[in-house]
Structure formats: C-alpha cells, structure tokens
Protein backbone atom coordinates (compact mmCIF):
# COMPACT_ATOMS: atom_id res chain seq x y z
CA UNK A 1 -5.44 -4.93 -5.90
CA UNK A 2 -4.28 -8.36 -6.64
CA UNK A 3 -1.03 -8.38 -8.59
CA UNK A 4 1.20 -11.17 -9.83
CA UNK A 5 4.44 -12.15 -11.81
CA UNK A 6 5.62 -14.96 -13.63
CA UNK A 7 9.91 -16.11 -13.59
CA UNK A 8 11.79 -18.75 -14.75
CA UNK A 9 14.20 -20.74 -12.67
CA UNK A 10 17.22 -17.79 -13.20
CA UNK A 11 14.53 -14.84 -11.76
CA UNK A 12 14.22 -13.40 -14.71
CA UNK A 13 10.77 -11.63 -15.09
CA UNK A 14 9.25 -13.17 -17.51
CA UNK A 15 5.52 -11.67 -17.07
CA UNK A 16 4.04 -8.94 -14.61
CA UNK A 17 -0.05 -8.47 -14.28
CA UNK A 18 -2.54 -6.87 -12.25
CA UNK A 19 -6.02 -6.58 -11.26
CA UNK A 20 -8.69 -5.34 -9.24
CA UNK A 21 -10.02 -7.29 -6.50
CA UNK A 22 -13.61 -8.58 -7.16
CA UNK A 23 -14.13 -8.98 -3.98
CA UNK A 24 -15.30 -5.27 -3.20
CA UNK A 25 -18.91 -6.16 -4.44
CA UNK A 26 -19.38 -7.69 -1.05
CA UNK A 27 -17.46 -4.55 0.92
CA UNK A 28 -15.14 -1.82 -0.20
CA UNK A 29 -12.79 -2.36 2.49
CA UNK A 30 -11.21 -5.37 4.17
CA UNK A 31 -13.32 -4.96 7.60
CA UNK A 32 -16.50 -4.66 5.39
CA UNK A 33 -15.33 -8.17 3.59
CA UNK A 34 -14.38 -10.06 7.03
CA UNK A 35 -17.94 -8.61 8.19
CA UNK A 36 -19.75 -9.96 5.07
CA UNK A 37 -17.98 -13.69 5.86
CA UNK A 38 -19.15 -13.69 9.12
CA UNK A 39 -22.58 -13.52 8.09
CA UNK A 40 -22.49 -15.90 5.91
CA UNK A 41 -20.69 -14.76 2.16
CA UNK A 42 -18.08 -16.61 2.94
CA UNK A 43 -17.49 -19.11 0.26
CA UNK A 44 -18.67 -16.21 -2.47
CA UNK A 45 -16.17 -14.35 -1.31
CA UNK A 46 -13.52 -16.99 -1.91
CA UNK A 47 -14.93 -17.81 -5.15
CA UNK A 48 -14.83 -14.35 -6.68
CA UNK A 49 -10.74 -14.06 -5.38
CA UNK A 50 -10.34 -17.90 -6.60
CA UNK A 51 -11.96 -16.93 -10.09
CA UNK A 52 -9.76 -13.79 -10.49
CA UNK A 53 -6.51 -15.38 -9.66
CA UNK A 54 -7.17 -17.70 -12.08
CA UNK A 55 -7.85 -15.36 -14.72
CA UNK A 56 -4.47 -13.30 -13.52
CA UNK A 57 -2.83 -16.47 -13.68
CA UNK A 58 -4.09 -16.98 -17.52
CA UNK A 59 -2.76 -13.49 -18.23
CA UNK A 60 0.44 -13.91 -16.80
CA UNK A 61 1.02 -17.59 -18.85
CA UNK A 62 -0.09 -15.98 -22.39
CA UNK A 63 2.27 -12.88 -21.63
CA UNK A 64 4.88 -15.21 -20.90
CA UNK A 65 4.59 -17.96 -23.40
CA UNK A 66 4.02 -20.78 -20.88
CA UNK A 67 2.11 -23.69 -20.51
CA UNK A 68 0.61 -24.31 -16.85
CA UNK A 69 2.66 -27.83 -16.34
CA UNK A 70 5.26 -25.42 -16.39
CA UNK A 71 5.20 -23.66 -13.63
CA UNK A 72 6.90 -25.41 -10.79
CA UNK A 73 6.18 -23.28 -7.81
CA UNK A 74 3.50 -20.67 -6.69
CA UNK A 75 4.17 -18.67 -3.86
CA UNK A 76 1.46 -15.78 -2.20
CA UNK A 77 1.22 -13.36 0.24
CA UNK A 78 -1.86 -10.76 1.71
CA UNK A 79 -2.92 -9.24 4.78
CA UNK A 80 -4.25 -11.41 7.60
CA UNK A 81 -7.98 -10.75 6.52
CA UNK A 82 -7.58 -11.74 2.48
CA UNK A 83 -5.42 -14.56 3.29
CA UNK A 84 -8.44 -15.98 5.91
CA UNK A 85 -10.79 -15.32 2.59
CA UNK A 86 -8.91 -16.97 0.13
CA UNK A 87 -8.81 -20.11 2.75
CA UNK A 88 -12.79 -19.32 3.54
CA UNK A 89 -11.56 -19.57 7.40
CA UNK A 90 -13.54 -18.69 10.03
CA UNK A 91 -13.16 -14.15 10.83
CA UNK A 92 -14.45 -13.68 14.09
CA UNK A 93 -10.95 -14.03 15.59
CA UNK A 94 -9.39 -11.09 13.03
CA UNK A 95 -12.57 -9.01 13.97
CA UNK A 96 -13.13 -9.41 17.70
CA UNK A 97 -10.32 -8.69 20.17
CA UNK A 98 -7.67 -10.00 20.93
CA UNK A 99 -8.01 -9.83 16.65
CA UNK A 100 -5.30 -12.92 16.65
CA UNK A 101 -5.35 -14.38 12.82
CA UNK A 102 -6.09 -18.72 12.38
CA UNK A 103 -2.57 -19.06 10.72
CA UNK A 104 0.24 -18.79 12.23
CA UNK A 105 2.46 -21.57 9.67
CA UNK A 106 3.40 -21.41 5.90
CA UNK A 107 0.12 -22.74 4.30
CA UNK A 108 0.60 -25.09 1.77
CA UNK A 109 -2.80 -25.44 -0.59
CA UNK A 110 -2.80 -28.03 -3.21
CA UNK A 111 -5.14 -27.43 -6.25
CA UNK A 112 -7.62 -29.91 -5.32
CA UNK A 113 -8.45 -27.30 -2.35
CA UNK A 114 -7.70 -24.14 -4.06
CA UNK A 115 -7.62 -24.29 -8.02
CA UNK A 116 -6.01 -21.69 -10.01
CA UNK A 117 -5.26 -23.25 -13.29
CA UNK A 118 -1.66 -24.85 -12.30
CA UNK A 119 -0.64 -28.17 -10.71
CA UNK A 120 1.86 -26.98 -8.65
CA UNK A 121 0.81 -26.38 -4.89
CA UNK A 122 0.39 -22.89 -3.99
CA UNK A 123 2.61 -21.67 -0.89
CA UNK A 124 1.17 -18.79 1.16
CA UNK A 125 2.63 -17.07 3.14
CA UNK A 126 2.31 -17.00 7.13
CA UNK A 127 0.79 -13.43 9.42
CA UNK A 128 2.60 -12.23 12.07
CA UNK A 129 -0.43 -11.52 13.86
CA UNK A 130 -3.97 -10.38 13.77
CA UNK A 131 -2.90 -6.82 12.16
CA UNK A 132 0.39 -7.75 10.50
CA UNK A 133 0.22 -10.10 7.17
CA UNK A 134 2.40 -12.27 4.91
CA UNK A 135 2.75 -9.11 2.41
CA UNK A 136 4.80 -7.67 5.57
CA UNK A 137 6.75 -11.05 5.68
CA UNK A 138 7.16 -10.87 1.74
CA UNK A 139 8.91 -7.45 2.03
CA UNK A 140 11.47 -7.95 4.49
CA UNK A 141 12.71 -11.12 2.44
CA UNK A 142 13.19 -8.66 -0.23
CA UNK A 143 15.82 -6.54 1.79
CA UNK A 144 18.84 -7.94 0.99
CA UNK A 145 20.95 -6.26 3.61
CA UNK A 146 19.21 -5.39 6.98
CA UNK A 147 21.47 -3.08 9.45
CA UNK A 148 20.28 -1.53 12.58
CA UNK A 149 17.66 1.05 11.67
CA UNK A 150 16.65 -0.22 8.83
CA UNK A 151 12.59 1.02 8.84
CA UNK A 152 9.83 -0.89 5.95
CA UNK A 153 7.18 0.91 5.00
CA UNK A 154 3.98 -1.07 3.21
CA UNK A 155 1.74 1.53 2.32
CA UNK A 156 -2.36 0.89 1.90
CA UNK A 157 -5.21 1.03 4.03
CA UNK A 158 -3.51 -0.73 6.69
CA UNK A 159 0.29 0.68 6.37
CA UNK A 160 2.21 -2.22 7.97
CA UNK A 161 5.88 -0.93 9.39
CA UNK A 162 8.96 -2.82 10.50
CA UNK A 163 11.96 -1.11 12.49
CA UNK A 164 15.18 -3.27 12.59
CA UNK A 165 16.76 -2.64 16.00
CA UNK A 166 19.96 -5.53 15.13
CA UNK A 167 17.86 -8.51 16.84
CA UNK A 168 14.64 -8.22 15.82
CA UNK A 169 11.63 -6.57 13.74
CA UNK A 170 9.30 -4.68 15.58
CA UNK A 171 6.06 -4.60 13.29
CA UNK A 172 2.98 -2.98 13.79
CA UNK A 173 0.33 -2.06 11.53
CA UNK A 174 -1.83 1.46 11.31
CA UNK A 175 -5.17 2.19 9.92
CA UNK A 176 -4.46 4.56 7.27
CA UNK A 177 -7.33 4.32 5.15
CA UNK A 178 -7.36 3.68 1.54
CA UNK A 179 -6.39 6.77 0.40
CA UNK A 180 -2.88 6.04 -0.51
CA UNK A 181 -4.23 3.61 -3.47
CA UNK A 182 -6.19 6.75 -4.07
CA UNK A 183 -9.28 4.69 -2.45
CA UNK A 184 -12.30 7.47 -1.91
CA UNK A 185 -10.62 10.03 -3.67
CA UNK A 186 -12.90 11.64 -6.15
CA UNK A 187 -10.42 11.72 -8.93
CA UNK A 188 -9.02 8.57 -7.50
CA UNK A 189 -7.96 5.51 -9.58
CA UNK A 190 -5.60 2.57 -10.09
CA UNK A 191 -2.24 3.22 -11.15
CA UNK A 192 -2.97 2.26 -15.11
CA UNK A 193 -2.94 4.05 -18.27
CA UNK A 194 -4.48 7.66 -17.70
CA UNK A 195 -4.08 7.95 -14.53
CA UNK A 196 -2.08 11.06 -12.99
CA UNK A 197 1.26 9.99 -11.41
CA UNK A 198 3.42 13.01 -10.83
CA UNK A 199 2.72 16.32 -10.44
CA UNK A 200 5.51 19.29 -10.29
CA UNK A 201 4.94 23.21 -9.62
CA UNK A 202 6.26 25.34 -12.99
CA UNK A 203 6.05 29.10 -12.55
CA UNK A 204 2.45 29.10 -12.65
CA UNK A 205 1.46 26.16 -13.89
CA UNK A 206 0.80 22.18 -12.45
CA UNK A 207 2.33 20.41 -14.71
CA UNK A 208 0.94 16.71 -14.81
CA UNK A 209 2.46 13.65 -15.84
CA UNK A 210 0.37 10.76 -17.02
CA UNK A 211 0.53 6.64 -16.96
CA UNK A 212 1.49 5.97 -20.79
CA UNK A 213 0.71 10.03 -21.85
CA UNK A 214 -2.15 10.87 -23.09
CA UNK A 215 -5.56 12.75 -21.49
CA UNK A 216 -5.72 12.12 -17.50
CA UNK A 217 -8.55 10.29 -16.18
CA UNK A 218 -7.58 10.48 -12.42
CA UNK A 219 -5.66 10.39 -9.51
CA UNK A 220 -3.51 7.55 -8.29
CA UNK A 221 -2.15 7.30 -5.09
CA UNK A 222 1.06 9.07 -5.66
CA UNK A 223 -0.45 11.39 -7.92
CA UNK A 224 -2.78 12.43 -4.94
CA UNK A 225 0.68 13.06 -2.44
CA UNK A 226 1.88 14.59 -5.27
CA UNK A 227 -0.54 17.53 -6.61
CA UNK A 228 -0.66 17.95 -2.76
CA UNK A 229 2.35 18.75 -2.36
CA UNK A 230 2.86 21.22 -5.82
CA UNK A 231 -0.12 22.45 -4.35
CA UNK A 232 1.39 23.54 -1.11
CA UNK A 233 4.03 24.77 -2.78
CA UNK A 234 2.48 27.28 -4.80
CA UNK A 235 0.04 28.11 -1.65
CA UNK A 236 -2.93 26.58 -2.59
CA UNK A 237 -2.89 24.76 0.86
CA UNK A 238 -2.38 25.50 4.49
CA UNK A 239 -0.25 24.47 6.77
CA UNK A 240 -3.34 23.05 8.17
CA UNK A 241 -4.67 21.38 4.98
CA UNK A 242 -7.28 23.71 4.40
CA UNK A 243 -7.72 24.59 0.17
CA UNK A 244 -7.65 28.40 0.64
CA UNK A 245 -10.44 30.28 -1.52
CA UNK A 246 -9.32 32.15 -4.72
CA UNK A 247 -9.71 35.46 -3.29
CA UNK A 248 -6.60 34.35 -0.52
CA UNK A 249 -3.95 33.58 -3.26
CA UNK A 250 -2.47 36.52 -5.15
CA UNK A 251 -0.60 34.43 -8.33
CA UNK A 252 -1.36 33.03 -10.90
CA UNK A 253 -2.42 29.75 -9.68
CA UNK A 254 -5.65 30.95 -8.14
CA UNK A 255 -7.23 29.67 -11.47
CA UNK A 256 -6.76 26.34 -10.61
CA UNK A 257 -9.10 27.06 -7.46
CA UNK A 258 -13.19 26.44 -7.67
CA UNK A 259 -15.89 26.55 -5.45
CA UNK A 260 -17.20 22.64 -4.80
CA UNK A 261 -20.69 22.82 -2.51
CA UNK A 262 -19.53 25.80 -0.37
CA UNK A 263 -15.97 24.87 0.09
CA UNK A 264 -12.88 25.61 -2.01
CA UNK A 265 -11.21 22.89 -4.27
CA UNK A 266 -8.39 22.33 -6.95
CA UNK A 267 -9.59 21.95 -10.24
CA UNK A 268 -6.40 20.30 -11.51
CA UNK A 269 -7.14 19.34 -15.09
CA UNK A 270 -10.29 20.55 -17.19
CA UNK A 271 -11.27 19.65 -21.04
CA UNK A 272 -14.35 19.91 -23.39
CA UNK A 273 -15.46 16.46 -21.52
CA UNK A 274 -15.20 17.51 -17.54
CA UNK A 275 -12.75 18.40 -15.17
CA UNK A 276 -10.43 16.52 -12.82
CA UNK A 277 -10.65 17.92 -8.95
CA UNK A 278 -9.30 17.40 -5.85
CA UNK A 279 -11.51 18.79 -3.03
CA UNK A 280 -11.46 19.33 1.21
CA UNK A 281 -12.85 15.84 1.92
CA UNK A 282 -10.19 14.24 -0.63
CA UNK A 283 -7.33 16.29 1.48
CA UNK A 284 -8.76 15.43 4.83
CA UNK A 285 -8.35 11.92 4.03
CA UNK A 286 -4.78 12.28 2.90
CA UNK A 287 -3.60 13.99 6.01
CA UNK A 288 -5.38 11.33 8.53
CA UNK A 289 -3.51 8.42 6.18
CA UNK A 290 -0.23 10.34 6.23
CA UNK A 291 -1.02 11.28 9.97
CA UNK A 292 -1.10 7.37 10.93
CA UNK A 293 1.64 6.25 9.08
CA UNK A 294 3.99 9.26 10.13
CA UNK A 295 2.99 8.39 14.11
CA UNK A 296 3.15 4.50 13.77
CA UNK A 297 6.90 5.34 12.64
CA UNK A 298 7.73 8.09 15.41
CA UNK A 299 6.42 5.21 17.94
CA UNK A 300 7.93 1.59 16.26
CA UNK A 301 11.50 4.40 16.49
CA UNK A 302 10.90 5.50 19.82
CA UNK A 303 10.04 1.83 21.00
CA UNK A 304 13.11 0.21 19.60
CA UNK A 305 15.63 3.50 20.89
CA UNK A 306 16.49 4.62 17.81
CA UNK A 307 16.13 8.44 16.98
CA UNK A 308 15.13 9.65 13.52
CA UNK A 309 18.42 10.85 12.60
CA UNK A 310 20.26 7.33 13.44
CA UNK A 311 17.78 5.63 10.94
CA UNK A 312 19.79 4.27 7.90
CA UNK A 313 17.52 3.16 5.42
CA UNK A 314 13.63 3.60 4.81
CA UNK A 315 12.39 1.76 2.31
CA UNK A 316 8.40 2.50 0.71
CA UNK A 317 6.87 0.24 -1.02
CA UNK A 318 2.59 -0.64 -1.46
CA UNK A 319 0.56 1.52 -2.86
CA UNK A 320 1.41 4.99 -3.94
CA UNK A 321 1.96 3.47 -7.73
CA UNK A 322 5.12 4.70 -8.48
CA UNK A 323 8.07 6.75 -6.70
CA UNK A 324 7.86 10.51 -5.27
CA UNK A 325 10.23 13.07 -5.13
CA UNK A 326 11.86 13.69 -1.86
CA UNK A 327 10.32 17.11 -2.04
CA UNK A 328 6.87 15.99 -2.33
CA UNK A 329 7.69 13.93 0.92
CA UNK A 330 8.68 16.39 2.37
CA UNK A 331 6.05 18.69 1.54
CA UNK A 332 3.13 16.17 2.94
CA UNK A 333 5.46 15.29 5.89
CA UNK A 334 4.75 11.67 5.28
CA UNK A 335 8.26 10.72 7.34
CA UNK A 336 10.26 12.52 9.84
CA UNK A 337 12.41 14.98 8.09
CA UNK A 338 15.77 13.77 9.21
CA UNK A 339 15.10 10.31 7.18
CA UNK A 340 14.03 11.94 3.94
CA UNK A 341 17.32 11.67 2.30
CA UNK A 342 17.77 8.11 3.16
CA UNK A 343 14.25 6.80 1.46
CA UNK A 344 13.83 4.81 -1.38
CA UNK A 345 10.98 3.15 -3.21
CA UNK A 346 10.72 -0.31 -3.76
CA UNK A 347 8.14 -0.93 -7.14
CA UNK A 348 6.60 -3.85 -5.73
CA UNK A 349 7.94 -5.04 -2.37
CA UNK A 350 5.48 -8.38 -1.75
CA UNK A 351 6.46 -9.50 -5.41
CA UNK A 352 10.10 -8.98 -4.76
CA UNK A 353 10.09 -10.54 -1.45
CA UNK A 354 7.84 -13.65 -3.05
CA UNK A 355 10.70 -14.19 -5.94
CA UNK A 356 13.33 -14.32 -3.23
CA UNK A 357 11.05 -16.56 -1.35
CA UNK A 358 11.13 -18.96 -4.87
CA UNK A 359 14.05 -18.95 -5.77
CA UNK A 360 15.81 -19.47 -2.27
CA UNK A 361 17.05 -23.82 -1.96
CA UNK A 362 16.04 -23.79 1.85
CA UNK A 363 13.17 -21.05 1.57
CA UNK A 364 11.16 -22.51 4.15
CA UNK A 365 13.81 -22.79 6.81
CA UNK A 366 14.74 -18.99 5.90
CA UNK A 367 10.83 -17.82 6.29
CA UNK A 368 10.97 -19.83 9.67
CA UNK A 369 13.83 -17.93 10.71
CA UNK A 370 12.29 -14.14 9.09
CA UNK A 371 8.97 -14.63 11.14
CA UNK A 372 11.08 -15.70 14.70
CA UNK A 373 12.78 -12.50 14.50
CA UNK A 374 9.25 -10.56 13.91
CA UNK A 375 7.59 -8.82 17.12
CA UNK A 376 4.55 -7.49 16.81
CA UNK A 377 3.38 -4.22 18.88
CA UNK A 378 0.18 -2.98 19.02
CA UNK A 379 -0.30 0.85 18.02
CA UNK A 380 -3.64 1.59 17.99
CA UNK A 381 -5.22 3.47 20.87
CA UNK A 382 -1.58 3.48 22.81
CA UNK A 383 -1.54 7.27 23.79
CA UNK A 384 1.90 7.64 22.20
CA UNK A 385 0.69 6.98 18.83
CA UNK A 386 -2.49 9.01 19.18
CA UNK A 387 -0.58 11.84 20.53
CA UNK A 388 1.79 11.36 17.65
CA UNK A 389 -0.95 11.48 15.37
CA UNK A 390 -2.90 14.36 15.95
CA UNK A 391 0.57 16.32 15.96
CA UNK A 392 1.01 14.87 12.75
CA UNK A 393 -1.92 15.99 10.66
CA UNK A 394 -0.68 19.39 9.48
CA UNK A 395 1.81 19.66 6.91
C-alpha cells in the first residue's frame, strides 16, 4: 500500500490519501518484485510506483487546495526492497546473502531523476540494513519519548521490531507474511469502505463492524485478528487453530460454521449476493504471521535483558487498519501477555515519523543521530527464534 499526507508549515494535516501499489502486476510480494528486477523489469517496475505516486500526489493537492510550487518539502520512507525499486538500483545484494541493501545515507532525489509532479526534491529515507527499512526509521522518529523498554512494532509481511534497551535500538525484521494487511485471505481486503474492521462476540451472535457502515465486502487485517479472536471466544477455534466442525460446538454459534472442500470454515456474513468466509488455510496463515512476530519479540527482549513484564511501552503500528481491543490481542496471543496492558496503536506510524522528520530545523542531523543508535540483529534461522516460533503458533 502506498499512502501519503499533505501539511502545512504548523503540521497541521491538511490532506491524507492512499493507494494500492501497482507494482503487484509484476509479483504479489516484495521478493517476487526484487526477483522480477533482477531479470530485467526493472525500470517498469519503477515506472508503475513513479506513475502512482504521482497520481497520489495529485489527490493529496486537490484534497488540500494546493498548488504543486507549494509544497516545499517531500519526505519518504519503505522497506529496503521498494526503496531499491523506486531508485531502479541494482537487487541482487537485498536477495543474495549477506542481503546488505545499496543505501546506507538519506537519499536526496531531485525531480529531474524522479518526477512526481512537485519541484521540491524528494528526501528518502535511509535502511538500516538488508531486512530493516526507512519505514522502521520513520517510526521511531515518531516516538516522542523513548525510555528503556520501549518495544515498536511495524506490522506487514515483513514485521520490523525495535527494543529500546537505554543506548540503543535493537531492530530486526521477521517474515510474517502478508496476512496482517489481510494479503491471501479469502475475504481479505484493504482497509476502505466495506471492509470488516472489528468484530465482537454478543450472546450468540458476531457482531461486525464495517469501514463507513454499510454491507461488508471483506476482511481487513484487523478484522481478520479480530473475528479470530470472537471466534475463539465463542469456541469456534482451538487452542490449536483448528475451525472445529458444527457437530463439536453445542451453542448457538454453530450456524456460523460450513463445510469448505472437506474442512470446516466460518461463514461470517451471508446475503442474497454470497457469503463472506474465513476458512483453515486463511487461519493457518494468521497463526504463522502472529507466530513470527510474537518470537521476533520474545528474542529482540531476551537479547537486550529485558523480561516481558519490565517492558514499558509497545507501540503497533502498519498494517492491521485500525486498533484492536486488548482482548482480541490477547485472544490471538499476538504479544506476550504481561505487555498487553501497556500497548497502544499508532494510526500510521511511517507518516507520523515522516511529519516529525519535516517539520524538525536540523532533521538531518537528528536522522543521523536515530540510525547511529540502530543495531540490527538477524532473526531468521537463529534457533531461539525458531524455537520461539513454533511454541508460538497456538493460541
């Protein structure tokens, strides 16, 4: 998803807008993409992100009233792969180990390289390392007061975590998968009008709520961690994560249960048009997203000394679309338990971070400064994480 805002000089939000990324013609996922460059798509690929940010950038001027002379400063931030694209860079080094990423400074691109429909030059922001990205960097600006276990949680396919430990950020990234944005989901969607957002047990019933009301249309992501949670709350699901059969539930709720090709699903919204369901596979891919991101954490804590219980503020941000109840995180066991009632959502961390990033007089010297204090540690195939993760897959 590419998503954008517009402020004037106070920070005042003058425009918000969002889109999909057109690049997913040429791959569905980022490794598919960096693949597809490597073999010779490469400039397409920038062109169709190019071509979209300028239309994003139209949208956000006519929402806003603005002319592009203007606008005065543009600042961006992605993972490591999307921010090689938009530069058309050579990929082999993201692909192949040791998977180190071509930038390692604040890029500064003027128009005549990369033209978006404004005269200003466009400021993007610097990854960490091969795994870890600028949206990582564009978070922690956003935190305005950092104290010793202090954890940041990006979700999305890659769920990129930072621990603060007093002197520095450990960061790591983990493949989660893209079901958080509700990616491979059958139901699944963008968080826009129709889609599901919430879902709460009543007595007998799942009771949705729905992006600007009316009829659902989908699932975004935290309407997925959502309805799985009300769902194993009224004992539709295992401990396990297996959709129990009809015939194993004794309320009222069994309704909502249907056979899908030999294997029991939730049929969680039906009309004269079709119905809305959530099946095995769809659940599966939840738990080995939540699995990762719950064992990255449990290792980044564990690396940096800090228990769970000594954590003093998680903050979630990414992809889930809008904020959860602390029940329903509880319910998935997306986090250790003991930092449940510390957690809060941030709507849109990279945007946040990239208006403090704007607005600050020496930005550039505080970036400098962020990044120095950024470690990154690898988690993936370390046998603490993978132990972590397979005891992390039931609920």
């Amino acid at each position: 998803t590419l998503s954008g805002s517009m402020l004037d000089s106070s920070g005042r939000v003058l425009a918000t807008a969002k889109a999909l990324n057109p690049q997913q013609e040429l791959g569905v996922d980022i490794l598919a993409r960096l693949d597809a460059a490597r073999n010779g798509q490469g400039k397409k690929l920038q062109d169709l992100l190019v071509k979209e940010l300028h239309r994003l950038v139209a949208r956000l001027l006519d929402i806003a009233g603005r002319l592009p002379e203007d606008v005065v400063g543009i600042a961006a931030a992605g993972n490591p792969g999307i921010s090689c694209l938009l530069r058309n860079a050579p990929v082999d080094a993201l692909l192949f180990p040791p998977h180190k990423t071509p930038f390692r400074n604040l890029q500064k691109i003027s128009p005549a390289e990369i033209d978006i429909g404004l005269s200003a030059r466009l400021e993007l922001l610097p990854p960490v390392s091969g795994f870890v990205g600028g949206d990582l960097v564009a978070c922690l600006l956003a935190i305005a007061d950092q104290k010793p276990g202090t954890l940041m949680i990006d979700l999305g396919t890659n769920a990129e975590l930072a621990v603060w430990d007093g002197r520095r950020w450990l960061v790591a990234s983990a493949a989660a998968g893209p079901a958080f944005e509700a990616g491979n989901i059958s139901a699944g969607m963008l968080h826009s009008a129709g889609a599901v957002t919430d879902v709460c047990l009543e007595c007998d019933r799942l009771e949705l709520t729905v992006a600007d009301g009316g009829q659902p249309c989908g699932l975004c992501g935290s309407g997925l961690v959502a309805l799985v949670a009300a769902a194993r709350r009224g004992g539709l699901i295992d401990a396990s994560g297996r959709i129990l059969s009809a015939d194993e539930v004794e309320t009222n709720l069994r309704r909502y249960l249907v056979d899908q090709d030999g294997q029991s699903a939730i049929r969680f919204y039906r009309d004269v048009s079709g119905s809305l369901l959530l099946t095995q596979h769809d659940l599966r891919s939840l738990q080995l997203a939540k699995a990762a991101v719950h064992a990255g954490v449990c290792v980044l804590l564990e690396k940096t000394g800090t228990p769970a219980a000594a954590v003093e503020r998680v903050w979630l941000t990414g992809a889930l679309g809008t904020s959860l109840s602390l029940d329903a995180l509880k319910r998935v066991a997306l986090l250790p338990e003991p930092m449940l009632d510390k957690t809060s959502f941030m709507a849109n961390g990279v945007l946040a971070g990239l208006q403090v990033y704007l607005l600050e007089k020496d930005r550039q010297k505080r970036l400098d400064e962020l990044v120095a204090t950024m470690q990154p540690f690898p988690l993936s195939g370390t046998p603490a994480f993978e132990k972590h993760f397979l005891d992390s897959l039931g609920f």
